[in-house]
PDB file of N, CA and C in Angstrom:
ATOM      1  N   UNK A   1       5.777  -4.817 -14.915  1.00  0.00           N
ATOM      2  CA  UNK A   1       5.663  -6.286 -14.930  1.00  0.00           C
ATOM      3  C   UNK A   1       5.453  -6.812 -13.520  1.00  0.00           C
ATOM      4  N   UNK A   2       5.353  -6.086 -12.441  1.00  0.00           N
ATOM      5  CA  UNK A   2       4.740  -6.423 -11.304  1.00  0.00           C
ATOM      6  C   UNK A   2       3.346  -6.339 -10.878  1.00  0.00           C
ATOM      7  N   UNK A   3       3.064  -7.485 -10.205  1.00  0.00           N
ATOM      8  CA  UNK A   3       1.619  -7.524  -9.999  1.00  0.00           C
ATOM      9  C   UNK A   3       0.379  -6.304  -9.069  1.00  0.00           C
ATOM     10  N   UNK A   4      -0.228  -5.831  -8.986  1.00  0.00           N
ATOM     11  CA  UNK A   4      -0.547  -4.451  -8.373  1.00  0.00           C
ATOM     12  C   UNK A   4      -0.772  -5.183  -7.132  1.00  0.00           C
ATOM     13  N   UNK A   5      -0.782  -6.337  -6.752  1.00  0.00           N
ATOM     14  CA  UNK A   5      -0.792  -6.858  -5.300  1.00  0.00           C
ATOM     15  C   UNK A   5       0.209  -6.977  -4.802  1.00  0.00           C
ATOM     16  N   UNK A   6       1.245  -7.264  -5.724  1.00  0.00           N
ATOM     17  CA  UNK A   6       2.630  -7.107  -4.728  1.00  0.00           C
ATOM     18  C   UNK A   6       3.191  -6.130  -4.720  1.00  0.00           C
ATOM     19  N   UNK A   7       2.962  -5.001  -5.528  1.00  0.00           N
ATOM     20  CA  UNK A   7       3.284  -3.914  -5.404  1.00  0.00           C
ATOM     21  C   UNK A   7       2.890  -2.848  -4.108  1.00  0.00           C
ATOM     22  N   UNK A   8       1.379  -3.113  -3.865  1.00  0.00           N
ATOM     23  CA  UNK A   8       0.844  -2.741  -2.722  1.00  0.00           C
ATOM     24  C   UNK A   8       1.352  -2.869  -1.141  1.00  0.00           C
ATOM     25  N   UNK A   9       1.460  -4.364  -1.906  1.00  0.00           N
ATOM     26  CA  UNK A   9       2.543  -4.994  -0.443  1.00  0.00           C
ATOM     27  C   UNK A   9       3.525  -4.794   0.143  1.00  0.00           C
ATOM     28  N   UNK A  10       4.039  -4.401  -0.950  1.00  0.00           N
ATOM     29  CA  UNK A  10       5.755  -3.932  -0.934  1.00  0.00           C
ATOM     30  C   UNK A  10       5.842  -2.767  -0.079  1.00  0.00           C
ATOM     31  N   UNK A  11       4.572  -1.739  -0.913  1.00  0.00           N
ATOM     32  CA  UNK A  11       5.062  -0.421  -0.614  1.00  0.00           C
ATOM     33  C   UNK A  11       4.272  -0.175   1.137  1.00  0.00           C
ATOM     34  N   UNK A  12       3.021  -1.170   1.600  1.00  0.00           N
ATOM     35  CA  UNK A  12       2.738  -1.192   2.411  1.00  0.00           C
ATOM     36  C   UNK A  12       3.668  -1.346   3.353  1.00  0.00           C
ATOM     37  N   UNK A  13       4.449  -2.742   3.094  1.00  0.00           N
ATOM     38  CA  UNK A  13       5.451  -3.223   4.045  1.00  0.00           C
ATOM     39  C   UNK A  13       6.359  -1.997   4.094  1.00  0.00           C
ATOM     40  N   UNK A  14       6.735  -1.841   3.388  1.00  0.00           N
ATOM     41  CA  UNK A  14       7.647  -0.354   3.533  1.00  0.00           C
ATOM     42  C   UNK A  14       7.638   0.719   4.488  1.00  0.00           C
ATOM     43  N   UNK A  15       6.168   1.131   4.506  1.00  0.00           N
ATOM     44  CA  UNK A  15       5.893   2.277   5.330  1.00  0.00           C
ATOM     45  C   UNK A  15       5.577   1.733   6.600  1.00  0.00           C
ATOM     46  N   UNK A  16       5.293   0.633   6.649  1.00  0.00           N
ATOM     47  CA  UNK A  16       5.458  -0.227   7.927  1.00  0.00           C
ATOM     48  C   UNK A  16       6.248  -0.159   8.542  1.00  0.00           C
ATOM     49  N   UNK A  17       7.421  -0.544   7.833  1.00  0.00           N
ATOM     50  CA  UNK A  17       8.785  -1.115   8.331  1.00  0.00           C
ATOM     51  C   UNK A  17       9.733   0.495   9.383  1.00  0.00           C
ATOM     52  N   UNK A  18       9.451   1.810   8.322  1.00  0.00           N
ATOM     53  CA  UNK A  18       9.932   2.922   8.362  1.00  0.00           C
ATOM     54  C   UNK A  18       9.313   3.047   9.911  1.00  0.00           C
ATOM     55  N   UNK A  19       7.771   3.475   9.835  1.00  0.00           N
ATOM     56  CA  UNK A  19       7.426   3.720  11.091  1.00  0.00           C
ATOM     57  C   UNK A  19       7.644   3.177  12.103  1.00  0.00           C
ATOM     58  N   UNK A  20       7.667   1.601  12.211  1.00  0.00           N
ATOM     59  CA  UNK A  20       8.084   1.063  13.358  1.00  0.00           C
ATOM     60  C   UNK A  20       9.244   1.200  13.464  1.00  0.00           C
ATOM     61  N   UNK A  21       9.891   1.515  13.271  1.00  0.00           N
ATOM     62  CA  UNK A  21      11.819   2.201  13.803  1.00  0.00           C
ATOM     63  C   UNK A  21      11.677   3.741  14.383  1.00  0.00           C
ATOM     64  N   UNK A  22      10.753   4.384  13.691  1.00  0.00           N
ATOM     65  CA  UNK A  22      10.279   5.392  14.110  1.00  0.00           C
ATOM     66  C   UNK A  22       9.925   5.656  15.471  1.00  0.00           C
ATOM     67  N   UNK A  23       8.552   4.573  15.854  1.00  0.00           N
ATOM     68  CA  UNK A  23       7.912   4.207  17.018  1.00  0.00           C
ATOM     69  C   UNK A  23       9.216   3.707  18.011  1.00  0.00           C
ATOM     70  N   UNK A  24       9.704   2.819  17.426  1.00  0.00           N
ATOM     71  CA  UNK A  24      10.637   2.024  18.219  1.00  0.00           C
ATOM     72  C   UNK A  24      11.646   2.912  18.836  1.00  0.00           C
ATOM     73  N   UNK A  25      12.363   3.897  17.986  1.00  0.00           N
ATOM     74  CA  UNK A  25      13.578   4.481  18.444  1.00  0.00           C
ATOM     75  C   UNK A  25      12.807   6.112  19.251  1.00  0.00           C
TER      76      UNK A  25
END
């Protein structure tokens, strides 16, 4: 019941989020 655009988003933002802590630390 989620839209495949916010789903994308989500999981985009996600791997975003992971790596830049990654990068960061």
């Amino acid at each position: 019941a989620v839209p495949l655009p916010g789903a994308i988003w989500l999981f985009v933002t996600g791997i975003a989020g992971v790596l830049g802590l990654r990068r960061r630390r």
